[in-house]
Protein backbone atom coordinates (compact mmCIF):
# COMPACT_ATOMS: atom_id res chain seq x y z
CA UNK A 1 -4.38 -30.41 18.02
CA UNK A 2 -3.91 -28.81 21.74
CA UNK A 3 -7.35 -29.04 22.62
CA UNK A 4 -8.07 -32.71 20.95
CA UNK A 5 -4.86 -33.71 22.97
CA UNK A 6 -6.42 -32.36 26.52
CA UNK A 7 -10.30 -33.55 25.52
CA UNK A 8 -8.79 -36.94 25.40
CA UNK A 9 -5.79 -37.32 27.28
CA UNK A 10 -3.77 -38.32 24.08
CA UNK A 11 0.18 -36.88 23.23
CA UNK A 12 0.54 -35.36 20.22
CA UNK A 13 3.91 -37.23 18.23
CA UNK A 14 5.54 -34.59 16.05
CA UNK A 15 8.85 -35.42 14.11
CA UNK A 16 11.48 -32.95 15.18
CA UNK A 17 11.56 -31.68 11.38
CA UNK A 18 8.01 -29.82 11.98
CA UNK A 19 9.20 -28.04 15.60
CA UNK A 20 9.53 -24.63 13.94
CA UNK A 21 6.11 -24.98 12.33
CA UNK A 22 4.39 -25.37 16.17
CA UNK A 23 2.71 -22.26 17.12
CA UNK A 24 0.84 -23.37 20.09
CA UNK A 25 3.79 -25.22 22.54
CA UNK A 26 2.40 -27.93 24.73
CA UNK A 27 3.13 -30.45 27.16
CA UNK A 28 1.14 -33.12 25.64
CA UNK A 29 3.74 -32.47 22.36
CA UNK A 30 6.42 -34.77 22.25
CA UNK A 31 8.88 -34.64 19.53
CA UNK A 32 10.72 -37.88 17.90
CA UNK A 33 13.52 -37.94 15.78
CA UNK A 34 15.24 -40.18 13.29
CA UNK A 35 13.62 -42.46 10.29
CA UNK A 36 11.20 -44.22 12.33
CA UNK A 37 9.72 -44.15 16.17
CA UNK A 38 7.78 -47.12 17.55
CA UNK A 39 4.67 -46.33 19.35
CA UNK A 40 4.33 -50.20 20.69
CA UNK A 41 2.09 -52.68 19.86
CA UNK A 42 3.21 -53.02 16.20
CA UNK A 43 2.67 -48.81 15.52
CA UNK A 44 5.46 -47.18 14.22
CA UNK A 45 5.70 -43.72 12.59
CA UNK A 46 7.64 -43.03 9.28
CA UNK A 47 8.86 -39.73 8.77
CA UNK A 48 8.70 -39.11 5.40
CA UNK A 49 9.88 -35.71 4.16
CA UNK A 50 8.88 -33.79 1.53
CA UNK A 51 7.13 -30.25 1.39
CA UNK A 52 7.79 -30.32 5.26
CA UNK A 53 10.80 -32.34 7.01
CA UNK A 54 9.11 -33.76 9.34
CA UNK A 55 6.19 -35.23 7.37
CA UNK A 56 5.18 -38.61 8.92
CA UNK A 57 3.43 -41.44 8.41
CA UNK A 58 2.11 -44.70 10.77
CA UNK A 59 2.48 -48.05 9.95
CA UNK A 60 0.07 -50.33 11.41
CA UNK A 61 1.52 -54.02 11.12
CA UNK A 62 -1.61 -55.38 12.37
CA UNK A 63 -3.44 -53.53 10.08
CA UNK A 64 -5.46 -55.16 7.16
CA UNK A 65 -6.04 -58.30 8.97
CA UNK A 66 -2.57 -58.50 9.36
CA UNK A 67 -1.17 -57.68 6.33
CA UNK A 68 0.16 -54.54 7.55
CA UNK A 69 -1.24 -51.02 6.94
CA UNK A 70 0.28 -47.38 6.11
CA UNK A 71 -1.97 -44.58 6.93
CA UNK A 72 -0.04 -41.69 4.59
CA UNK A 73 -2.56 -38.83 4.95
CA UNK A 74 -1.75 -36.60 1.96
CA UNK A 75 2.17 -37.61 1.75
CA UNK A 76 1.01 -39.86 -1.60
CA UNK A 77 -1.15 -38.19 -3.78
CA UNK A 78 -2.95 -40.43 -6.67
CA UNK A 79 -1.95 -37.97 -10.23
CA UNK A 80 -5.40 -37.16 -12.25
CA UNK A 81 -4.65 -39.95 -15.14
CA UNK A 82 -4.79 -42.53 -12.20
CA UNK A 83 -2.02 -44.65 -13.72
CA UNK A 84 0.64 -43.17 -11.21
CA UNK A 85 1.01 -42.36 -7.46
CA UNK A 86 3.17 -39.39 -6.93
CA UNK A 87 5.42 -39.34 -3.94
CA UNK A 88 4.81 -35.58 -3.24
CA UNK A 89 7.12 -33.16 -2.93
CA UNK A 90 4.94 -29.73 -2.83
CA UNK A 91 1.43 -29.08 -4.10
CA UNK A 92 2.54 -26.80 -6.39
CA UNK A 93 4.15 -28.97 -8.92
CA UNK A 94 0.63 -30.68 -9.37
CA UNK A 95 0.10 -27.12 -11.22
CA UNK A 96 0.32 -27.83 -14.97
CA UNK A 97 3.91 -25.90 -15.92
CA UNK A 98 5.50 -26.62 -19.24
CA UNK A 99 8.49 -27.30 -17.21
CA UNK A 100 9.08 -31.09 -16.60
CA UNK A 101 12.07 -32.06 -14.24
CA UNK A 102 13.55 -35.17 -14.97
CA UNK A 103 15.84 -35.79 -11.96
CA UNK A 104 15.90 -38.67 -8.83
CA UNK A 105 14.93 -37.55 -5.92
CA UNK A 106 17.05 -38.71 -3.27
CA UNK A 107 16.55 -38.82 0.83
């Protein structure tokens, strides 16, 4: 990400959650915190947690000639039987197990 971030001038927007996951510090990384940052012109990022706390998403209002956009990258992940999307919570429990939990996840 460093070297994309210097080739093109661009700052890198990490959620705090993922600090202790950066191996490479930088001063193009800036960190955000909270439920949502807004970038400006109608681009705001979602954190979204799961496998990692500070998994995040962008919203692009203007997106899909206007009816609004959410780029998720591989937060949602469409199940084989392609009846459900799975809000995911690690890649492991897409692993067949005989075990089935059948709580609520909660933020």
């Amino acid at each position: 990400m460093v070297e994309f971030a210097h080739a093109f001038g661009a700052t890198i927007w990490l959620h705090a959650g993922d600090r202790e996951h950066v191996m490479r510090p930088d001063a193009s990384i800036r960190f955000w915190s909270g439920e949502t940052h807004a970038l400006g012109d109608g681009i705001t990022l979602v954190n979204a947690p799961g496998h990692f706390d500070g998994a995040t998403m962008l919203h692009w209002a203007g997106g899909a000639e206007g009816r609004g956009a959410l780029l998720s990258g591989d937060i949602f992940q469409v199940v084989p039987d392609r009846k459900h999307l799975s809000f995911m919570r690690s890649y492991p429990n897409l692993i067949h197990s005989p075990l089935v939990w059948c709580g609520t996840w909660t933020r």
